[in-house]
ModelCIF file with pLDDT and N, C-alpha, C, O atoms, coordinates in Angstrom:
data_MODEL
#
_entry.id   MODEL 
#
_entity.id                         1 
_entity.type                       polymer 
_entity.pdbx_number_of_molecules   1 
#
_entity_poly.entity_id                      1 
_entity_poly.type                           'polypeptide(L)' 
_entity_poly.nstd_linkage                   no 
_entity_poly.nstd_monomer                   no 
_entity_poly.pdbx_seq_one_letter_code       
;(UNK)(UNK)(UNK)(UNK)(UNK)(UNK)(UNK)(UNK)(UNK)(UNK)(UNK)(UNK)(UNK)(UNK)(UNK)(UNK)
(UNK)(UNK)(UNK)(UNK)(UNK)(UNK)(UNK)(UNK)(UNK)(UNK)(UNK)(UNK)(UNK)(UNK)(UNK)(UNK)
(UNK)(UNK)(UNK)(UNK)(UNK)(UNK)(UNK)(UNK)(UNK)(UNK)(UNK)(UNK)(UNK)(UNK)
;
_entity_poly.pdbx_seq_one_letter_code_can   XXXXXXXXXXXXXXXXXXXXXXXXXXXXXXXXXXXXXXXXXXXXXX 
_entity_poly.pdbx_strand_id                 A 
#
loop_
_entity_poly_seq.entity_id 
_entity_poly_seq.num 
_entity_poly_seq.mon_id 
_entity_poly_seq.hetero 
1 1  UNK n 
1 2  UNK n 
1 3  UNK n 
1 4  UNK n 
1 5  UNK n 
1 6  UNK n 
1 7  UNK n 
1 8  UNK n 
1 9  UNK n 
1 10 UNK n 
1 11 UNK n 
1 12 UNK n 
1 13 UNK n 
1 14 UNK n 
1 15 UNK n 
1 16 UNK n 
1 17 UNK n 
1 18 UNK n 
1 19 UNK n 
1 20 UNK n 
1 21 UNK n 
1 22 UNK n 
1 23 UNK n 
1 24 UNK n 
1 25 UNK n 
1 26 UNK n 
1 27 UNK n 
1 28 UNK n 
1 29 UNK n 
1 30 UNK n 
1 31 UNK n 
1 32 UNK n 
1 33 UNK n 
1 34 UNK n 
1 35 UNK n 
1 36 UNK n 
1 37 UNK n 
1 38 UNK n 
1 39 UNK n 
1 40 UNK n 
1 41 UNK n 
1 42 UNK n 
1 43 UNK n 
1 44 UNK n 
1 45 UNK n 
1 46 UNK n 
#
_struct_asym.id          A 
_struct_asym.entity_id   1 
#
loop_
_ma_qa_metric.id 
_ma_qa_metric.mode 
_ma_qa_metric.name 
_ma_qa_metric.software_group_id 
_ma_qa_metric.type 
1 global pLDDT . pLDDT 
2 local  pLDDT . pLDDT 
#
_ma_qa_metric_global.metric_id      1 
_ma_qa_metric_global.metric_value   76.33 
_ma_qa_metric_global.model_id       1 
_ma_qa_metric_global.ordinal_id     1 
#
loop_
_ma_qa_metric_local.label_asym_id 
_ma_qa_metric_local.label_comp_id 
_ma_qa_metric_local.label_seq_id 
_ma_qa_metric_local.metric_id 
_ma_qa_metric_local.metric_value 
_ma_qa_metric_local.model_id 
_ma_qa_metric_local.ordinal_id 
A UNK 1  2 92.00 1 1  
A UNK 2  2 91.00 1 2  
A UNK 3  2 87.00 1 3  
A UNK 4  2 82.00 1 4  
A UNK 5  2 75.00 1 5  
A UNK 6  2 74.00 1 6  
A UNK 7  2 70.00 1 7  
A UNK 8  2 68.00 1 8  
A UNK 9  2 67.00 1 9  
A UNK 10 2 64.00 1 10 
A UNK 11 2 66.00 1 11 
A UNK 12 2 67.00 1 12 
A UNK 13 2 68.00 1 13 
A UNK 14 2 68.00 1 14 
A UNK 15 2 67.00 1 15 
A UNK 16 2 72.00 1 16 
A UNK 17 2 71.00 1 17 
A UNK 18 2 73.00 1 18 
A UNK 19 2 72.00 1 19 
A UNK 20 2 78.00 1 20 
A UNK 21 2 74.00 1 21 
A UNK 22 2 77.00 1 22 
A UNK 23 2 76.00 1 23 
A UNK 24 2 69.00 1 24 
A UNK 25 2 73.00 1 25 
A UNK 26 2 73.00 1 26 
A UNK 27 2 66.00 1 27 
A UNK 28 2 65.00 1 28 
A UNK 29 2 67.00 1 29 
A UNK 30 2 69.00 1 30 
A UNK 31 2 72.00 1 31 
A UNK 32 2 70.00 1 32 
A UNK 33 2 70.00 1 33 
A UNK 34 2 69.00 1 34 
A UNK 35 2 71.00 1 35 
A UNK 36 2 74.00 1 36 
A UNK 37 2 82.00 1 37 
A UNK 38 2 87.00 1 38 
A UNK 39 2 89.00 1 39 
A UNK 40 2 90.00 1 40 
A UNK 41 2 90.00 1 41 
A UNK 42 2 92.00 1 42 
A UNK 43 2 93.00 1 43 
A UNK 44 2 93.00 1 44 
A UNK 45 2 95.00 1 45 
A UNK 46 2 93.00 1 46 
#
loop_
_atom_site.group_PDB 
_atom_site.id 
_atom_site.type_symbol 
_atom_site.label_atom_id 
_atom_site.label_alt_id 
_atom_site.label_comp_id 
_atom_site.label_asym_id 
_atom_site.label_entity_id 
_atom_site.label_seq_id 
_atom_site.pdbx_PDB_ins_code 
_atom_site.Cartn_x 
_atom_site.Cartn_y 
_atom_site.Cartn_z 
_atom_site.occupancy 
_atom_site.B_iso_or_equiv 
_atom_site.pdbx_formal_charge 
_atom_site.auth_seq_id 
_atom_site.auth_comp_id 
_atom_site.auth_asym_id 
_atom_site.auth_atom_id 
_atom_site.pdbx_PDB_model_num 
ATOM 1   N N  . UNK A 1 1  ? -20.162 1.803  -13.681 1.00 92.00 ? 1  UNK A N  1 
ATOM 2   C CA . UNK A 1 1  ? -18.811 2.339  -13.819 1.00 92.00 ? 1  UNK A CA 1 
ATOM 3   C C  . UNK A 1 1  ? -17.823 1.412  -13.125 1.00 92.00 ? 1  UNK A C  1 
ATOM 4   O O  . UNK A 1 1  ? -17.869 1.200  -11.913 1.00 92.00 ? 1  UNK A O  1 
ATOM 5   N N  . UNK A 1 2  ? -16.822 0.804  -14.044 1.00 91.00 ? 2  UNK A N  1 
ATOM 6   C CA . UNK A 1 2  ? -15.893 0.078  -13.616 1.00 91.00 ? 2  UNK A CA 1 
ATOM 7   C C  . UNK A 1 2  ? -14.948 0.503  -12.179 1.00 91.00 ? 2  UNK A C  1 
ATOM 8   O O  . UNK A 1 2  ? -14.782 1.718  -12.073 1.00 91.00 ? 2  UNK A O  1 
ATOM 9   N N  . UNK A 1 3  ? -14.443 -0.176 -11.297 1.00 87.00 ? 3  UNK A N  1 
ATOM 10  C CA . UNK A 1 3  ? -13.702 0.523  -10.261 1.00 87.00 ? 3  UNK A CA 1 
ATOM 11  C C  . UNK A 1 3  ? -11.891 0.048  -10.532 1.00 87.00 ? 3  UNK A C  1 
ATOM 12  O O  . UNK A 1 3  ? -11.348 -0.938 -11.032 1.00 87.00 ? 3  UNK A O  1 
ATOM 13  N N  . UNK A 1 4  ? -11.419 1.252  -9.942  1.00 82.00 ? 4  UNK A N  1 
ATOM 14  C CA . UNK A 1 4  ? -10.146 1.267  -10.170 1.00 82.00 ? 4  UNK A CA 1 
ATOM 15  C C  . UNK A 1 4  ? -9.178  1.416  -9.023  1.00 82.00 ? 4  UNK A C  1 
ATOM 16  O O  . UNK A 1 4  ? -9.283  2.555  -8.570  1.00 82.00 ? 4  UNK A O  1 
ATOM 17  N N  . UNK A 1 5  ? -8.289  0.711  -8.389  1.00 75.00 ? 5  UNK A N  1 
ATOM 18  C CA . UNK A 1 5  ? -8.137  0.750  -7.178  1.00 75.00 ? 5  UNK A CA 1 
ATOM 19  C C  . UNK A 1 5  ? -6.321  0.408  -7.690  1.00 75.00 ? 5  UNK A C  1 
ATOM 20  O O  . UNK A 1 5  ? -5.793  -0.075 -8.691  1.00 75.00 ? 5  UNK A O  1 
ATOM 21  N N  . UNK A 1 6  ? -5.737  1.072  -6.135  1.00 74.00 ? 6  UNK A N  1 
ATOM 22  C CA . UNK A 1 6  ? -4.454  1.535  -6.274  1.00 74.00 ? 6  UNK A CA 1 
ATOM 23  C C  . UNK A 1 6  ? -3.882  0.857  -4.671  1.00 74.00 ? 6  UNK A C  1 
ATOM 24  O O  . UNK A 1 6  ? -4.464  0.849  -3.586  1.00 74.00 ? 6  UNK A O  1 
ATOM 25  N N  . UNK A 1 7  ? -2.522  0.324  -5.057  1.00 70.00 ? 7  UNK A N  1 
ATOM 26  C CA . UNK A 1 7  ? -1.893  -0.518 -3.555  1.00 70.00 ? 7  UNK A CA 1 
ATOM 27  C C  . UNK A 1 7  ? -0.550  0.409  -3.362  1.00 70.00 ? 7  UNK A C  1 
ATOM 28  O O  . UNK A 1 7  ? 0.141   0.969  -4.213  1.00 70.00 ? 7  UNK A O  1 
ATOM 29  N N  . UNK A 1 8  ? -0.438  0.366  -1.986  1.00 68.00 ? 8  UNK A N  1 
ATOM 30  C CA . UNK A 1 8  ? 0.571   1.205  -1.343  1.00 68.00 ? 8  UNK A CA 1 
ATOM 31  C C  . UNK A 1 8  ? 1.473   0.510  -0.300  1.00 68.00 ? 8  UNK A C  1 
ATOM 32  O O  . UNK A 1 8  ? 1.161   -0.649 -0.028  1.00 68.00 ? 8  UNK A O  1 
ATOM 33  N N  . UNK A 1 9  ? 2.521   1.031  0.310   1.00 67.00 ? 9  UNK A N  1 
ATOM 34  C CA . UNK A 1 9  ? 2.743   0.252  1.528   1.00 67.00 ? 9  UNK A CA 1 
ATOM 35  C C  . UNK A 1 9  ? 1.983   0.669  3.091   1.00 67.00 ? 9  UNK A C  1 
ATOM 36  O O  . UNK A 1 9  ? 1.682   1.661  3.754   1.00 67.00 ? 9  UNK A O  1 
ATOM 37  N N  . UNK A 1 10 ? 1.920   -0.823 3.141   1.00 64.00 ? 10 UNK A N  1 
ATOM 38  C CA . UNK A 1 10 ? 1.167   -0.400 4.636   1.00 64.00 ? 10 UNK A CA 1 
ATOM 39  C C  . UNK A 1 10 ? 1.887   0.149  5.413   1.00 64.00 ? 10 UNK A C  1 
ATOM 40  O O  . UNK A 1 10 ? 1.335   0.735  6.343   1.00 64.00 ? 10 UNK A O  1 
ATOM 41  N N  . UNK A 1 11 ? 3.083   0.165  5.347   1.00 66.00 ? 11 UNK A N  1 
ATOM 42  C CA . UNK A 1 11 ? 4.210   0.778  6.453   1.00 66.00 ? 11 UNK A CA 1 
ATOM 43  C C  . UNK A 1 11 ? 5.029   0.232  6.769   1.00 66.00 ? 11 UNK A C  1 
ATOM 44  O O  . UNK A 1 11 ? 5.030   -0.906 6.300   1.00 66.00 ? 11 UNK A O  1 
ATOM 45  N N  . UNK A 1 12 ? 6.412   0.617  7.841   1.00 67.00 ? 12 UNK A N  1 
ATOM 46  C CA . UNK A 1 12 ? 6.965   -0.348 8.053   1.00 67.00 ? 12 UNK A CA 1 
ATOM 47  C C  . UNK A 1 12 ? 7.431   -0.093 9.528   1.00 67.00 ? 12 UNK A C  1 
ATOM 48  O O  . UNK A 1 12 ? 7.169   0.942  10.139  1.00 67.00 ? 12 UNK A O  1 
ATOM 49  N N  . UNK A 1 13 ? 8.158   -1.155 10.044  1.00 68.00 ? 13 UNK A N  1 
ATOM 50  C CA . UNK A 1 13 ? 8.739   -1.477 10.912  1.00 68.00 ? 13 UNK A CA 1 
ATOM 51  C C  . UNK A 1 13 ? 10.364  -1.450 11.508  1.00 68.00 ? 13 UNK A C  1 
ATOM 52  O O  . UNK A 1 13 ? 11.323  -2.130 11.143  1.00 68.00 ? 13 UNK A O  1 
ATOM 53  N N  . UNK A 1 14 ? 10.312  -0.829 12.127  1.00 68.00 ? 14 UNK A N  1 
ATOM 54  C CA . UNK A 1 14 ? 12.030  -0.292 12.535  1.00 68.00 ? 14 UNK A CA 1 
ATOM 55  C C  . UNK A 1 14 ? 12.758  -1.709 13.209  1.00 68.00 ? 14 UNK A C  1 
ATOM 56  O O  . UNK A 1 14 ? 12.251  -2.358 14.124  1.00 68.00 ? 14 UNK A O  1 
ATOM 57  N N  . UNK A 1 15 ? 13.622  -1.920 12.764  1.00 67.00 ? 15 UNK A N  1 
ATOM 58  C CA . UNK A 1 15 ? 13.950  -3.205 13.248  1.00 67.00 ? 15 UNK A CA 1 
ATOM 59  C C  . UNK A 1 15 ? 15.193  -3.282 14.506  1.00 67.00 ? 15 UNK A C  1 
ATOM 60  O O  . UNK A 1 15 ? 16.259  -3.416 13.906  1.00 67.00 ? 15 UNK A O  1 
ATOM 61  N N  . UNK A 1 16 ? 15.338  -3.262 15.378  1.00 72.00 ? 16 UNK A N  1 
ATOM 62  C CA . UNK A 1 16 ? 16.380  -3.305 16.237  1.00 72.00 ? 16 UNK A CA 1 
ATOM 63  C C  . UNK A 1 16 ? 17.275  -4.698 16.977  1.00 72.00 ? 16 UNK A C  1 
ATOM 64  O O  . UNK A 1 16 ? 16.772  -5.702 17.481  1.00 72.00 ? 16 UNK A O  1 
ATOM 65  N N  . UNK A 1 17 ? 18.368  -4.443 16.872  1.00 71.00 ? 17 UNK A N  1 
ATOM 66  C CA . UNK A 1 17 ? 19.235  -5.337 17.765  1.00 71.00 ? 17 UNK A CA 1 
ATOM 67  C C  . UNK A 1 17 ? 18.893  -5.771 18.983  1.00 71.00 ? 17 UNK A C  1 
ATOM 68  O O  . UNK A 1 17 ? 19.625  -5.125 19.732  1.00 71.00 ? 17 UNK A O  1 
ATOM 69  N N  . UNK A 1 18 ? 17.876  -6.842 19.975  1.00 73.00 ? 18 UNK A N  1 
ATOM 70  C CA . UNK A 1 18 ? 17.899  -6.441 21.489  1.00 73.00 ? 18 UNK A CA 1 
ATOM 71  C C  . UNK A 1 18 ? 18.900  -6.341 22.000  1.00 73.00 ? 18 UNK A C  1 
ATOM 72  O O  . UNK A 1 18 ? 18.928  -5.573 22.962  1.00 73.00 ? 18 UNK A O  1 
ATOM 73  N N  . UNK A 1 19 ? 20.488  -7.226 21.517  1.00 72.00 ? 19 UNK A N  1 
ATOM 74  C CA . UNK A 1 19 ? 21.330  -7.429 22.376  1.00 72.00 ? 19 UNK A CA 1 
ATOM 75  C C  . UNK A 1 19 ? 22.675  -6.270 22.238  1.00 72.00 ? 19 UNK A C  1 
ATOM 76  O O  . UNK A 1 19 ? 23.565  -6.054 23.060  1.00 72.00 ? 19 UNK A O  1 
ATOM 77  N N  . UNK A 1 20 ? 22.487  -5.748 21.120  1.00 78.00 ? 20 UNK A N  1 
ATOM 78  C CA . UNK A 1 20 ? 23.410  -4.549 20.886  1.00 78.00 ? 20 UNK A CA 1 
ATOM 79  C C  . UNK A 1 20 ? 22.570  -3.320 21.271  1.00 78.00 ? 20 UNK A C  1 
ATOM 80  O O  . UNK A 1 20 ? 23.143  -2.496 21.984  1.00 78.00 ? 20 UNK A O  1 
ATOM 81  N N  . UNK A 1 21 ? 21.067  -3.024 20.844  1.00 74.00 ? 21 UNK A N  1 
ATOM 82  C CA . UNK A 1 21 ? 20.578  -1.858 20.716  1.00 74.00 ? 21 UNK A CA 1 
ATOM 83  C C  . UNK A 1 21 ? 20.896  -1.262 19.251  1.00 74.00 ? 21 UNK A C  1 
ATOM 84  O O  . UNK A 1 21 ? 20.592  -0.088 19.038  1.00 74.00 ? 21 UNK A O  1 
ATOM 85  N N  . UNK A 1 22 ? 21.435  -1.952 18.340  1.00 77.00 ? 22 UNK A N  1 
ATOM 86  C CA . UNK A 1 22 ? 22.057  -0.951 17.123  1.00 77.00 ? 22 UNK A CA 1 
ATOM 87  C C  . UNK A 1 22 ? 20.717  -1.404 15.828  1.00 77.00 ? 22 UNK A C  1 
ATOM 88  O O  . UNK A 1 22 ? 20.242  -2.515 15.591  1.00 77.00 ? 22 UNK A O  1 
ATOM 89  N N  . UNK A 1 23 ? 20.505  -0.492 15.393  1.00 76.00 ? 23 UNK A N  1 
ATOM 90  C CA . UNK A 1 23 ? 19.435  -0.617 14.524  1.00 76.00 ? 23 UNK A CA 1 
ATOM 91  C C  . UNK A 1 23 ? 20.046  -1.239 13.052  1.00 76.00 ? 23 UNK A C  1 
ATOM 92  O O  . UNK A 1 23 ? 20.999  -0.939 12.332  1.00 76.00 ? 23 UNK A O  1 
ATOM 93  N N  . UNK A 1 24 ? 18.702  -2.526 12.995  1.00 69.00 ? 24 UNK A N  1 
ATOM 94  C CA . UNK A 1 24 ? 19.096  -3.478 12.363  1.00 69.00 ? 24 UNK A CA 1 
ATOM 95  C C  . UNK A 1 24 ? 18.480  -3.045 10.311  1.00 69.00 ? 24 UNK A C  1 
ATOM 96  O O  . UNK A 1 24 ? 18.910  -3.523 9.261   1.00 69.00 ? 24 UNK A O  1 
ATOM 97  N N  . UNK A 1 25 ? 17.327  -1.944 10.565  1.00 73.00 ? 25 UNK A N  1 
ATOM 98  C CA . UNK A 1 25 ? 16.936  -1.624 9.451   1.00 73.00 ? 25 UNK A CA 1 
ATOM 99  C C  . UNK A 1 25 ? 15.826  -1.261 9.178   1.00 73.00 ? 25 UNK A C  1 
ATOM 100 O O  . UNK A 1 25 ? 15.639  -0.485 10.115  1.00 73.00 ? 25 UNK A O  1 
ATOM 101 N N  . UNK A 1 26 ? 14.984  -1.233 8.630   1.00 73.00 ? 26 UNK A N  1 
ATOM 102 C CA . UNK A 1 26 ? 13.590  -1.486 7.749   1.00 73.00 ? 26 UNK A CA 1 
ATOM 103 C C  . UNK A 1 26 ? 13.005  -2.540 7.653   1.00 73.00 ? 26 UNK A C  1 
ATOM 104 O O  . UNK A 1 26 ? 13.675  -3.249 6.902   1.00 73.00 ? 26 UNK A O  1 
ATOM 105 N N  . UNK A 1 27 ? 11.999  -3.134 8.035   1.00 66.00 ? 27 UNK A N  1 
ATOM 106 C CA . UNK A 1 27 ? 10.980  -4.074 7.084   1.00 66.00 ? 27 UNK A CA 1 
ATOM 107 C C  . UNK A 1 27 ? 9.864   -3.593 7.123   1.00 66.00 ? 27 UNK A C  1 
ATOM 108 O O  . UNK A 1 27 ? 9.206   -3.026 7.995   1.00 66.00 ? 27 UNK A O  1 
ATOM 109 N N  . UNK A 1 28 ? 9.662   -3.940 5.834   1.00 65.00 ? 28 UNK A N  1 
ATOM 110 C CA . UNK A 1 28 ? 8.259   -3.258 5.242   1.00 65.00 ? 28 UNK A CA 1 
ATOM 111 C C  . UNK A 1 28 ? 7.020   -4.264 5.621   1.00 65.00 ? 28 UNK A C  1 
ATOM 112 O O  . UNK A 1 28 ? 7.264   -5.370 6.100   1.00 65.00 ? 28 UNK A O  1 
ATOM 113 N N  . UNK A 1 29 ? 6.028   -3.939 5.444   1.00 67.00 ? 29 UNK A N  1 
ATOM 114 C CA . UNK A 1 29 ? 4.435   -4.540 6.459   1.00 67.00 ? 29 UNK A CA 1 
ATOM 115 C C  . UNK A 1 29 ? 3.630   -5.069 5.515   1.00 67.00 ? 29 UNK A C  1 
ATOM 116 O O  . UNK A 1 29 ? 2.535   -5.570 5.768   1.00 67.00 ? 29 UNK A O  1 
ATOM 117 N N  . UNK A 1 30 ? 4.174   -4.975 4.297   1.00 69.00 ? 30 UNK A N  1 
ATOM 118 C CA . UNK A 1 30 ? 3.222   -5.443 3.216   1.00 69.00 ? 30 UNK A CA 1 
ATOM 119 C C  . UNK A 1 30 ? 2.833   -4.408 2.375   1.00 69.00 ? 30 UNK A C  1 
ATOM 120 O O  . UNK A 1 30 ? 3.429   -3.332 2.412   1.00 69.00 ? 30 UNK A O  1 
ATOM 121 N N  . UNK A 1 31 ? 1.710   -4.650 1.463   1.00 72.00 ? 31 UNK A N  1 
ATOM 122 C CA . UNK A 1 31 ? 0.917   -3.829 0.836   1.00 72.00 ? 31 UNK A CA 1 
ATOM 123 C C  . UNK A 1 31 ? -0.590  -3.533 1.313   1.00 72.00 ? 31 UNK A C  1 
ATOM 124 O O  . UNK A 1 31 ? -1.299  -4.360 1.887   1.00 72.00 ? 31 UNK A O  1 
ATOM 125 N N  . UNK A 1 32 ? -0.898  -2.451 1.041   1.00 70.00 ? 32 UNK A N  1 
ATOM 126 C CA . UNK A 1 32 ? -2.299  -2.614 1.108   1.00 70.00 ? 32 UNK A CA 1 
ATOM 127 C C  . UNK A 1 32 ? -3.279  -1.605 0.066   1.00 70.00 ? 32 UNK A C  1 
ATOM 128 O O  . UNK A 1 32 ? -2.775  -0.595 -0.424  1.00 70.00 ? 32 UNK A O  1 
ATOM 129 N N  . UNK A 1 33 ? -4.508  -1.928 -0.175  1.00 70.00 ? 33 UNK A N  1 
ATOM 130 C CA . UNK A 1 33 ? -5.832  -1.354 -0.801  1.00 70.00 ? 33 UNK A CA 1 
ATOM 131 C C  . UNK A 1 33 ? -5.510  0.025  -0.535  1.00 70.00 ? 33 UNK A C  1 
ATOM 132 O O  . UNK A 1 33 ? -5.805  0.217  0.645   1.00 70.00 ? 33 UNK A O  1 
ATOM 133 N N  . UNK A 1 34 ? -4.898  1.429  -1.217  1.00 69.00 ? 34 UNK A N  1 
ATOM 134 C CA . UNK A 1 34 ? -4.688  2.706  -0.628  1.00 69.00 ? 34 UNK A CA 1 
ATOM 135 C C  . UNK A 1 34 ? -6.212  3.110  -1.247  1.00 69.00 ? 34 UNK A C  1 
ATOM 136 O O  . UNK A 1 34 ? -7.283  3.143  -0.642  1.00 69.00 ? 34 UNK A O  1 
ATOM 137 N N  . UNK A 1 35 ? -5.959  3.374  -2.509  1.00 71.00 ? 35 UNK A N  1 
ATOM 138 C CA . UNK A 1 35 ? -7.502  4.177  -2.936  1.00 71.00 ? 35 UNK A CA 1 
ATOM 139 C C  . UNK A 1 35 ? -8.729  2.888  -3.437  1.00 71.00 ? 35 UNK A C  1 
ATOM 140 O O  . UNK A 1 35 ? -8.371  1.713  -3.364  1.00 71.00 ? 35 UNK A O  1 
ATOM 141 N N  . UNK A 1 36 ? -9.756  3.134  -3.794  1.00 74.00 ? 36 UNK A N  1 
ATOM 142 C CA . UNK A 1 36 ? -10.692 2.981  -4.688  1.00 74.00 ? 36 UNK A CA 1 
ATOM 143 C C  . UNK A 1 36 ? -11.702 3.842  -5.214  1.00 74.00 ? 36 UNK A C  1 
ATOM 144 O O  . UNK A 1 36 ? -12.591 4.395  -4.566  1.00 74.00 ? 36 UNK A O  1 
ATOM 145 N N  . UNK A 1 37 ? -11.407 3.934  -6.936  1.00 82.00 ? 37 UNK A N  1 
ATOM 146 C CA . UNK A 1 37 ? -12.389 5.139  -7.358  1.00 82.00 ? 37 UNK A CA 1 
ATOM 147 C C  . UNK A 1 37 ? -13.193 4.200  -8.506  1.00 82.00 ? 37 UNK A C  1 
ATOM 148 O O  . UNK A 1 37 ? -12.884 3.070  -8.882  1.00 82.00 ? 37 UNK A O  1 
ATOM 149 N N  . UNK A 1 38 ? -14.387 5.086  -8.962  1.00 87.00 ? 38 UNK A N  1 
ATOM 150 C CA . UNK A 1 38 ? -14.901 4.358  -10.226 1.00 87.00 ? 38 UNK A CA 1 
ATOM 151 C C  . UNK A 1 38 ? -14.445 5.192  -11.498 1.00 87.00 ? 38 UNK A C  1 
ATOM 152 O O  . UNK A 1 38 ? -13.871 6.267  -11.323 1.00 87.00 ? 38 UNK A O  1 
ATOM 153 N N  . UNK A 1 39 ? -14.634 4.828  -12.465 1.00 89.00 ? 39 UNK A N  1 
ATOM 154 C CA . UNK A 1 39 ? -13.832 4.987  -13.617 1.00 89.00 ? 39 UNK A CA 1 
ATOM 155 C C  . UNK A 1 39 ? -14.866 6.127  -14.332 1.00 89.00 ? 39 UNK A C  1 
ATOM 156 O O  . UNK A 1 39 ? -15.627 5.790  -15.238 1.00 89.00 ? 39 UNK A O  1 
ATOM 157 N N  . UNK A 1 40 ? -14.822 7.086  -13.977 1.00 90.00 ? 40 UNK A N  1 
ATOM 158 C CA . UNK A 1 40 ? -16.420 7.558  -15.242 1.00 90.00 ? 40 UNK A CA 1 
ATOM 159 C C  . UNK A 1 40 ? -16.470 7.986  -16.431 1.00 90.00 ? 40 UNK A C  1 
ATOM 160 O O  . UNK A 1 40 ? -17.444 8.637  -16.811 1.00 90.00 ? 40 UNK A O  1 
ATOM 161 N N  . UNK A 1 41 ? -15.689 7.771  -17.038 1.00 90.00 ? 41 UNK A N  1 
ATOM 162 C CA . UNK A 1 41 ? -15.335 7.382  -18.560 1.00 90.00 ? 41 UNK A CA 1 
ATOM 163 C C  . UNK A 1 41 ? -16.763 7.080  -19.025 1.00 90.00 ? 41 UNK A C  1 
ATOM 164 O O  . UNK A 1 41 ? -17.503 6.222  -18.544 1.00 90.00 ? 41 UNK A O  1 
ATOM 165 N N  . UNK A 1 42 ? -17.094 8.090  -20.242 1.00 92.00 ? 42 UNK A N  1 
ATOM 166 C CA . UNK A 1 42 ? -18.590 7.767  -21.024 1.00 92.00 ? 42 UNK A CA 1 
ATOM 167 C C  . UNK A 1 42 ? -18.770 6.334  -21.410 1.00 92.00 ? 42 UNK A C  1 
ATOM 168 O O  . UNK A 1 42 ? -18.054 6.037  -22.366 1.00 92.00 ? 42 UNK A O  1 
ATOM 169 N N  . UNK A 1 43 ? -19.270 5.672  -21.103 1.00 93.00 ? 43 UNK A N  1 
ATOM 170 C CA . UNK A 1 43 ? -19.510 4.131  -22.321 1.00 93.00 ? 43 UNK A CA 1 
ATOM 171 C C  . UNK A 1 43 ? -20.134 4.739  -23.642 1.00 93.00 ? 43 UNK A C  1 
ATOM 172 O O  . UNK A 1 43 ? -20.536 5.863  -23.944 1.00 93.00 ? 43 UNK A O  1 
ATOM 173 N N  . UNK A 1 44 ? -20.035 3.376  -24.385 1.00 93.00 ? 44 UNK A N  1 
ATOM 174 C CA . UNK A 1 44 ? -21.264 3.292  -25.497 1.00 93.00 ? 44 UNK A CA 1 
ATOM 175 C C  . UNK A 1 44 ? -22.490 3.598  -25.621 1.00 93.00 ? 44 UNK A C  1 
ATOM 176 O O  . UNK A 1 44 ? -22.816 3.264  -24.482 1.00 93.00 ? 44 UNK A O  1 
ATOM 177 N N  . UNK A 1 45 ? -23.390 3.944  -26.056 1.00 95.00 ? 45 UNK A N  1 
ATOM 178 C CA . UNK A 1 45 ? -24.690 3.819  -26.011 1.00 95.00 ? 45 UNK A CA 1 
ATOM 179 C C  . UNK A 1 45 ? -25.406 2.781  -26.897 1.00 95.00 ? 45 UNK A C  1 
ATOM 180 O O  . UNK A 1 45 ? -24.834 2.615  -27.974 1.00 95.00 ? 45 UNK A O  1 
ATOM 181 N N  . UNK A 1 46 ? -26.454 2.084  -26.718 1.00 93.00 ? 46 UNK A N  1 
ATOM 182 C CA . UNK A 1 46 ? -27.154 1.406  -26.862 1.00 93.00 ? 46 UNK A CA 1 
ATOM 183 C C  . UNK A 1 46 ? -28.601 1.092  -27.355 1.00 93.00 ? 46 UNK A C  1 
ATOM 184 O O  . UNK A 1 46 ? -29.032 -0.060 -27.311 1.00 93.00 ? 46 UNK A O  1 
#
């Protein structure tokens, strides 16, 4: 059974000013591997 796999964000990161303190935004952490399932869909027979 073939596998089927799904990407998410890994999360992110709050970004801050050191010298103001004023929040600078969001950055995101990437992606990552969230699920993996197998496919079980009948095949052919043989």
């Amino acid at each position: 059974k073939a596998d089927r796999s799904a990407q998410g964000s890994f999360g992110e990161m709050l970004l801050v000013n050191r010298a103001t303190g004023a929040e600078v935004g969001p950055l995101g952490m990437g992606a990552a591997v969230t699920t993996a399932r197998a496919d079980m869909s009948q095949a052919a027979l043989r």
